[in-house]
N, C-alpha and C. Protein backbone atom coordinates (compact mmCIF):
# COMPACT_ATOMS: atom_id res chain seq x y z
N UNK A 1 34.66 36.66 17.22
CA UNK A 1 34.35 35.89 18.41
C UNK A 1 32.87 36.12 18.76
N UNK A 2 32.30 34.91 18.99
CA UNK A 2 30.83 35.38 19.01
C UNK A 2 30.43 35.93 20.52
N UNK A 3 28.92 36.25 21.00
CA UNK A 3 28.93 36.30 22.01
C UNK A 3 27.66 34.96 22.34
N UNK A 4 27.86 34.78 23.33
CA UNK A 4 26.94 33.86 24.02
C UNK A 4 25.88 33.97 24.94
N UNK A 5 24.61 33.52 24.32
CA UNK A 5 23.47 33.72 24.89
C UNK A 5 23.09 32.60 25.45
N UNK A 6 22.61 32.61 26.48
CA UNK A 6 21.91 31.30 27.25
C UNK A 6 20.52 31.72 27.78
N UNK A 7 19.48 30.68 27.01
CA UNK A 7 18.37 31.05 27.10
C UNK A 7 17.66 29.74 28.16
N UNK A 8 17.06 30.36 29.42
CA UNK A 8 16.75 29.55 30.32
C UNK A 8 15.62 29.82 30.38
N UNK A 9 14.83 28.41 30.17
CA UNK A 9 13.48 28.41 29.65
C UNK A 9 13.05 27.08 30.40
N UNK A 10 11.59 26.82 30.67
CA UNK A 10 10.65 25.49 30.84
C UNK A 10 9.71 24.93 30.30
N UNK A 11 9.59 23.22 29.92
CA UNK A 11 8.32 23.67 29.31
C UNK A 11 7.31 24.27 30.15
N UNK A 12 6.43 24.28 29.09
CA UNK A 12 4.78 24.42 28.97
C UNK A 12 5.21 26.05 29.39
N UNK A 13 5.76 26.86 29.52
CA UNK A 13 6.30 28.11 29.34
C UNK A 13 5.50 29.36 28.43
N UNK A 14 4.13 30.32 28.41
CA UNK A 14 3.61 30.93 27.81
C UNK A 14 4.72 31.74 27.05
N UNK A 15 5.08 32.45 28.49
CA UNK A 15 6.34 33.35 28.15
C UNK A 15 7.41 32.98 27.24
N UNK A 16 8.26 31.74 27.96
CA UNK A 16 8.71 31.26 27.07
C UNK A 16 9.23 31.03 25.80
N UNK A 17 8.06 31.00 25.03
CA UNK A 17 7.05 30.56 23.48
C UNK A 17 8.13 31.81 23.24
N UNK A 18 6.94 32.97 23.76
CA UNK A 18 6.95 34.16 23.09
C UNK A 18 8.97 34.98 23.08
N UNK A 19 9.12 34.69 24.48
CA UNK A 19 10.67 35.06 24.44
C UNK A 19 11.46 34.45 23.42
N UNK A 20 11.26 33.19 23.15
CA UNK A 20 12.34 32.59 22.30
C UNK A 20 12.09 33.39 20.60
N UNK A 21 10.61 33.62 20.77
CA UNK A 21 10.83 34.06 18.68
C UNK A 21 11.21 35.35 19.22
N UNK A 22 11.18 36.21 19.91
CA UNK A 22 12.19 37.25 20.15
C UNK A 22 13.77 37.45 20.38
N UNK A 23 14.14 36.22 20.78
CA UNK A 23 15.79 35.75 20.74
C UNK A 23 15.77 35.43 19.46
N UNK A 24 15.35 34.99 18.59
CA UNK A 24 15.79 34.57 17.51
C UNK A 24 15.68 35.79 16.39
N UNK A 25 14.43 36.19 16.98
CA UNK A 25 14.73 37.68 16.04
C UNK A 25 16.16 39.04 16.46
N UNK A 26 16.46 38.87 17.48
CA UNK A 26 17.32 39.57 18.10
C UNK A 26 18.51 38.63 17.58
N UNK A 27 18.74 37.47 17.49
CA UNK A 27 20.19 37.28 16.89
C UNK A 27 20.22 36.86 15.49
N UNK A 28 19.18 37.07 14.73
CA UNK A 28 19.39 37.03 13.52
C UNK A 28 20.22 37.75 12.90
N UNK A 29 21.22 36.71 11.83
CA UNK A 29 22.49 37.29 10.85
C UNK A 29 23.28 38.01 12.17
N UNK A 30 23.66 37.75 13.54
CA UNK A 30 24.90 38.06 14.15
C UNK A 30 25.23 37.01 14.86
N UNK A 31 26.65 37.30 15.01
CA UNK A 31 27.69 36.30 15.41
C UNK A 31 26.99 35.93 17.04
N UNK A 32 26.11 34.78 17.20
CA UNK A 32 25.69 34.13 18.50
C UNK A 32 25.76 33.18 18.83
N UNK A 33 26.38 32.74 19.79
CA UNK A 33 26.43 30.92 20.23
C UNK A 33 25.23 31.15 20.98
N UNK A 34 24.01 30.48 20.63
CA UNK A 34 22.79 29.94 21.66
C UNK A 34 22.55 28.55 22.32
N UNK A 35 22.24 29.13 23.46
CA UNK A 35 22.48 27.80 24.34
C UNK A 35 20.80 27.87 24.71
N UNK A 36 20.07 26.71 24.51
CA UNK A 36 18.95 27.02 25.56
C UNK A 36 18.92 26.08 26.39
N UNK A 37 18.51 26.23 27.76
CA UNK A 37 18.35 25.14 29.07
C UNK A 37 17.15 25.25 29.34
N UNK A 38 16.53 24.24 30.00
CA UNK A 38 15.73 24.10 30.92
C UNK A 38 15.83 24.05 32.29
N UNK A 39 15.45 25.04 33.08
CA UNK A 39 15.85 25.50 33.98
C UNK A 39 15.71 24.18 35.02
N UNK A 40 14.54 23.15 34.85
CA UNK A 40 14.23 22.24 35.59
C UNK A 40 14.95 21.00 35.23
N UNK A 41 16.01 20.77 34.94
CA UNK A 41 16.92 19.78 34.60
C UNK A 41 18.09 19.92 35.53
N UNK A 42 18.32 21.19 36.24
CA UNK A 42 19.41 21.38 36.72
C UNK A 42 19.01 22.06 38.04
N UNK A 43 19.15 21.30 39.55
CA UNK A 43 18.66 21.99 40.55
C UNK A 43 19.31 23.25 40.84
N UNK A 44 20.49 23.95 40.37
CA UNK A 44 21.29 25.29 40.69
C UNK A 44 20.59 26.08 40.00
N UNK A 45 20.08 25.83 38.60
CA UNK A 45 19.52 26.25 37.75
C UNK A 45 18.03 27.01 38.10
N UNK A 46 17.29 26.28 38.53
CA UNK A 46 16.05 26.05 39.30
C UNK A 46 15.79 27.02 40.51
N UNK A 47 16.88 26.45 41.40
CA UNK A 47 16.52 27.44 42.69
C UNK A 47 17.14 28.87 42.41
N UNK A 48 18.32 29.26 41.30
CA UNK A 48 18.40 30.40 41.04
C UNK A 48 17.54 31.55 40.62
N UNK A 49 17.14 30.63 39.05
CA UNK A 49 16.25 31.15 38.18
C UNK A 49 14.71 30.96 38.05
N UNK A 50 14.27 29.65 39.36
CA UNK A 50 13.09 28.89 38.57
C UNK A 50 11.22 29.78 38.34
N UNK A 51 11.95 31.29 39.28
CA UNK A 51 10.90 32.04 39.49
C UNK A 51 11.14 33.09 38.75
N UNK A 52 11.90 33.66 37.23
CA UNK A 52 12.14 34.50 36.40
C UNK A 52 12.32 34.03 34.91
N UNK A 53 12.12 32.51 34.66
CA UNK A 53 11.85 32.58 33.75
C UNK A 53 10.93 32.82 32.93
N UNK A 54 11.45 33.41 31.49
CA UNK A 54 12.53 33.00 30.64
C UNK A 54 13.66 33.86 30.76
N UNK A 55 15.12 33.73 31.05
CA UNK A 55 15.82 34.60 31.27
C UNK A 55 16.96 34.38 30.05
N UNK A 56 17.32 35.23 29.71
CA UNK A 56 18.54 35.58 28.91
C UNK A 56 19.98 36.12 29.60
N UNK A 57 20.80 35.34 29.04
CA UNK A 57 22.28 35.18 29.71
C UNK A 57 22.69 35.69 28.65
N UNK A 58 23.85 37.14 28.86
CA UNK A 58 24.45 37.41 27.59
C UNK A 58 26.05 37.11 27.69
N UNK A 59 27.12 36.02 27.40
CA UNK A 59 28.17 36.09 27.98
C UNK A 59 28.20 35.90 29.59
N UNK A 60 27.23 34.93 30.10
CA UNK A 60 27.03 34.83 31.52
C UNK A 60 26.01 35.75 32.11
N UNK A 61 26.39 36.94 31.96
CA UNK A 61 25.76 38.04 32.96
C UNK A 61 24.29 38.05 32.31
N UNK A 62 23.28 38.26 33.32
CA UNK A 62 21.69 38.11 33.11
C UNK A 62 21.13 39.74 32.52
N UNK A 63 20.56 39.54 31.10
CA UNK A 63 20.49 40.71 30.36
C UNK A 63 19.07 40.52 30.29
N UNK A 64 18.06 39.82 30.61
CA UNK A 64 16.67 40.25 31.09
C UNK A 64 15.63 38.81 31.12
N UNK A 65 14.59 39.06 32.15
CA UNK A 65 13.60 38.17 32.34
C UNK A 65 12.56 38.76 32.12
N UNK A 66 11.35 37.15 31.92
CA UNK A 66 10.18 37.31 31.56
C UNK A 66 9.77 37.80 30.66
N UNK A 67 10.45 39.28 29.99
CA UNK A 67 9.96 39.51 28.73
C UNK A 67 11.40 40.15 28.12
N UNK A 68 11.23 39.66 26.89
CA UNK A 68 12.62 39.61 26.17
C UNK A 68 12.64 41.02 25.13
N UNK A 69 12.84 42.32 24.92
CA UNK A 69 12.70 43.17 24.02
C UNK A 69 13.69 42.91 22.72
N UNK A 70 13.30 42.55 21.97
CA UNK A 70 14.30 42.16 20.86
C UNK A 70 15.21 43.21 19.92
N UNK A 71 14.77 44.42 20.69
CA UNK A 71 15.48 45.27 19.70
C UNK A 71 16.92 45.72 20.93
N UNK A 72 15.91 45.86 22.22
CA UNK A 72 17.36 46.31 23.42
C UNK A 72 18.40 44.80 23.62
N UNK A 73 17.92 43.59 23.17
CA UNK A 73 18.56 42.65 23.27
C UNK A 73 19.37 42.48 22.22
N UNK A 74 18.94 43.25 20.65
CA UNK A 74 20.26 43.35 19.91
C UNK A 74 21.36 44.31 19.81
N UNK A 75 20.65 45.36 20.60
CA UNK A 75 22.01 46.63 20.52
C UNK A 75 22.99 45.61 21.61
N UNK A 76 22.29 45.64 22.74
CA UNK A 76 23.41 44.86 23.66
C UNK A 76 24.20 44.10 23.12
N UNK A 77 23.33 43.14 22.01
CA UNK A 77 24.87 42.08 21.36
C UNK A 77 25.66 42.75 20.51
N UNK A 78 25.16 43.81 20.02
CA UNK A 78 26.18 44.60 19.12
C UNK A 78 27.20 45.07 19.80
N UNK A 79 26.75 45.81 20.54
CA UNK A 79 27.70 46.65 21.96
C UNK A 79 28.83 45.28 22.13
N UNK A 80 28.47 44.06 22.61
CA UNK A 80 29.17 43.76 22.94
C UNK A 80 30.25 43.28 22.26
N UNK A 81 29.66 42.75 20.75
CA UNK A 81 30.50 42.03 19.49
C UNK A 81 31.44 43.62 19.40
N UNK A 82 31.28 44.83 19.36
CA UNK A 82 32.06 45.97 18.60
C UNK A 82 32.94 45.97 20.00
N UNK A 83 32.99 45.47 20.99
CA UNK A 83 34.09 45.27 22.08
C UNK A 83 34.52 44.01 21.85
N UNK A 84 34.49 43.52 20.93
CA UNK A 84 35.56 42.50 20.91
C UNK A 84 36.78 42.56 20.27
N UNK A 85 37.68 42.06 19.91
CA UNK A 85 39.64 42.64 19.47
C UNK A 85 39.15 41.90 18.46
């Protein structure tokens, strides 16, 4: 069962840029459904998040903004895949 990341992002986004090749290096070769949004497409989205992006959703719950560490963002998915049945 994979886990699910939701990556909430905007353009023209410096951060952004840089967060996403760090999500991708962080879920490389593991089980990940990636979702990315734009935070400005969706007003809930927006007034939640619109001042922390780029944020990462792991399974819903918010596992970090603005800057994405790709190595603490893959233990977490591990952690969470080795809790799965």
């Amino acid at each position: 069962m994979s886990v699910e990341l939701t990556f909430l992002t905007r353009r023209d986004c410096h951060l952004c840029e840089t967060a996403r090749e760090n999500v991708q290096t962080a879920i490389a070769s593991r089980d990940v459904t990636l979702t990315e949004v734009d935070v400005d497409t969706d007003a809930d989205l927006r007034d939640k998040y619109g001042w922390d992006v780029p944020v990462v959703l792991l399974d819903g719950r918010q596992h970090s903004f603005y800057r994405v560490d790709p190595q603490r963002l893959a233990r977490a998915i591990d952690a969470l895949i080795a809790r799965r049945p």
